[in-house]
C-alpha atoms as a PDB file:
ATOM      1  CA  UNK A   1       0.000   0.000   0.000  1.00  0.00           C
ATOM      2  CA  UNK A   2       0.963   3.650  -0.837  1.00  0.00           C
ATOM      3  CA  UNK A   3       0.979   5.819   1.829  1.00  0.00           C
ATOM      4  CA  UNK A   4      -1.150   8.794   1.910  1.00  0.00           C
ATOM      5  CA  UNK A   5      -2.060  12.068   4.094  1.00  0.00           C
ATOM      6  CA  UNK A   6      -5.638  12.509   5.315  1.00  0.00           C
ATOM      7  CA  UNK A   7      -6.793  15.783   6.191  1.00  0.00           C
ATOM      8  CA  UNK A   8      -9.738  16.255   8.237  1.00  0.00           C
ATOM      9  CA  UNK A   9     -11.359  19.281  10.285  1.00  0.00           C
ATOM     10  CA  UNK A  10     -11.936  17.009  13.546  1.00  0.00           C
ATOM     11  CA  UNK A  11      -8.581  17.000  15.188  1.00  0.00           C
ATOM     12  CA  UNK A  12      -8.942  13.965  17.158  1.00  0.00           C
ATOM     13  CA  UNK A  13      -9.035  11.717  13.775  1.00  0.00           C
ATOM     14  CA  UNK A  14      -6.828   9.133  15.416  1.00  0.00           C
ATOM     15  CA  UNK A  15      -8.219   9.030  18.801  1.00  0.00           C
ATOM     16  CA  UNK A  16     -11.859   8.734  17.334  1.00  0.00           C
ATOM     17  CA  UNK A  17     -11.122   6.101  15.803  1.00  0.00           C
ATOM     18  CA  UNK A  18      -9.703   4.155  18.858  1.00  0.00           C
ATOM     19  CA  UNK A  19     -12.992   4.458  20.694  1.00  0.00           C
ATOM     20  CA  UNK A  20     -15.376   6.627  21.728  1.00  0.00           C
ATOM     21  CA  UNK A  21     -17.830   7.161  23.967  1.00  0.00           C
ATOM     22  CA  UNK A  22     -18.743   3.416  25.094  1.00  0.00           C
ATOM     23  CA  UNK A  23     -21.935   4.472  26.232  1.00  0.00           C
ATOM     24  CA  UNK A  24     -23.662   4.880  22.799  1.00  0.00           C
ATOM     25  CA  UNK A  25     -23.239   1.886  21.582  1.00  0.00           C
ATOM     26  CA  UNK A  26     -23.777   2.036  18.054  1.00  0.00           C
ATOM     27  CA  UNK A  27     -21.266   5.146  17.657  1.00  0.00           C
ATOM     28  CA  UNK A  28     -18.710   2.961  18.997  1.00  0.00           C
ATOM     29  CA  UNK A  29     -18.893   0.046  17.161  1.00  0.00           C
ATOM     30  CA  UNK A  30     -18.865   2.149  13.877  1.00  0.00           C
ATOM     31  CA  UNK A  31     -15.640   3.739  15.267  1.00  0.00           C
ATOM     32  CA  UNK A  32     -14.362   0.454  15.975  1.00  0.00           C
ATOM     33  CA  UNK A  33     -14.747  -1.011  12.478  1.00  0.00           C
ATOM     34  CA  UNK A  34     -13.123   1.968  10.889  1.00  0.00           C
ATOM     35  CA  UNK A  35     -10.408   1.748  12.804  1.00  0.00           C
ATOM     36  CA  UNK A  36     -10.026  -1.395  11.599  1.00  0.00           C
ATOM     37  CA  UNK A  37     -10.513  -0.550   8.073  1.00  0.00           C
ATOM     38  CA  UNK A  38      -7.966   2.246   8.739  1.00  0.00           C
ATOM     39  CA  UNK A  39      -5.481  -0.013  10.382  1.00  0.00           C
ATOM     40  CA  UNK A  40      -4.740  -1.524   6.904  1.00  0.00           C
ATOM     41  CA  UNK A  41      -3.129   2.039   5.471  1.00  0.00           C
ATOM     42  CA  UNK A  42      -0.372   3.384   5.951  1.00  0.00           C
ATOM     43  CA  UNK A  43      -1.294   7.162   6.849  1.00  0.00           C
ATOM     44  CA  UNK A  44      -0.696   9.913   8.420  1.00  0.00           C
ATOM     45  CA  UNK A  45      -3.447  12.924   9.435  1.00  0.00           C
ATOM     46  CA  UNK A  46      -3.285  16.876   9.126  1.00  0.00           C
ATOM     47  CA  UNK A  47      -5.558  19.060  10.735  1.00  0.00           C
ATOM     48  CA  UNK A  48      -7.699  21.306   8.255  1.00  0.00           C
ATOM     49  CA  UNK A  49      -9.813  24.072   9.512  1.00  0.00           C
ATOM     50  CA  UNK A  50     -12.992  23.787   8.475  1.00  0.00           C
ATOM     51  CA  UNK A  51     -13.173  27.311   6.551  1.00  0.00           C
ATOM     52  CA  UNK A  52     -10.009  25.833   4.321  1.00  0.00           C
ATOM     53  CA  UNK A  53     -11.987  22.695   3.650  1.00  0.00           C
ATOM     54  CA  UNK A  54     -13.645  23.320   0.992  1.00  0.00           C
ATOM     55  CA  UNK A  55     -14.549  19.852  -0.452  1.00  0.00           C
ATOM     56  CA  UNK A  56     -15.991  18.378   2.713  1.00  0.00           C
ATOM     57  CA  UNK A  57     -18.112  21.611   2.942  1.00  0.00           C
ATOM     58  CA  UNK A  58     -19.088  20.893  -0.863  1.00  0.00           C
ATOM     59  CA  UNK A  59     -19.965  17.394  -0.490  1.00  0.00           C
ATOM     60  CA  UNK A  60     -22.138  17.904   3.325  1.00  0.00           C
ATOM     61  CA  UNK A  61     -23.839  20.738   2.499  1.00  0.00           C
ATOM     62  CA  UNK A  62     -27.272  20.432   1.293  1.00  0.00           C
ATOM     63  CA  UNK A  63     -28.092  21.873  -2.139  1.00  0.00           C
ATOM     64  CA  UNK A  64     -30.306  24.790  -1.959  1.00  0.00           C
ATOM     65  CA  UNK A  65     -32.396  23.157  -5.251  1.00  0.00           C
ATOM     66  CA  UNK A  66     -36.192  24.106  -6.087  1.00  0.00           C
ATOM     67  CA  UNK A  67     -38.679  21.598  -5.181  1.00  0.00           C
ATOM     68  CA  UNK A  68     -40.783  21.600  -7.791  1.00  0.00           C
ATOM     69  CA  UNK A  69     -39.796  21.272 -11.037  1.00  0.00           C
ATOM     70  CA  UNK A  70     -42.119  21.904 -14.133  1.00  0.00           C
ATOM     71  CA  UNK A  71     -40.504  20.761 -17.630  1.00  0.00           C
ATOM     72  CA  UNK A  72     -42.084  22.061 -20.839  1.00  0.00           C
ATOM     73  CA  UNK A  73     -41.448  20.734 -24.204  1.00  0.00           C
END
C-alpha cells in the first residue's frame, strides 16, 4: 500500500477512531470497524480548519435546489 495524508477538520481523527464514547453503543462500534478498516493504510493525518476545507463543505452541504420542477417541451 501507498501511503497517503488525510486531512480532516476534527482534530482527534486518530483518537476517534480508537474508541469513543462506550456508552452509545452504536457510535462505537462504527468507530471500531473503521479503525479497523484504517489499520490496513499506511497514513498519516493533518488538521484542516474547516473554513479551508472546501470539499468536505461541498460534499455535506445540502443543495439549496427548487422543489418543484415543471418541464415544458
Amino acid at each position: 500500500n501507498e501511503a497517503f495524508i488525510l486531512r480532516s477538520d476534527l482534530k482527534d481523527f486518530r483518537k476517534r477512531l480508537n474508541g469513543g464514547d462506550p456508552a452509545n453503543k452504536t457510535a462505537f462500534n462504527r468507530l471500531q470497524r473503521w479503525g479497523l478498516w484504517f489499520d490496513n493504510f499506511e497514513f498519516s493525518v493533518e488538521h484542516i480548519s474547516g473554513k479551508q476545507n472546501a470539499l468536505a463543505d461541498f460534499v455535506s452541504r445540502e443543495l439549496n435546489t427548487p422543489k418543484n420542477i415543471s418541464v415544458t417541451q
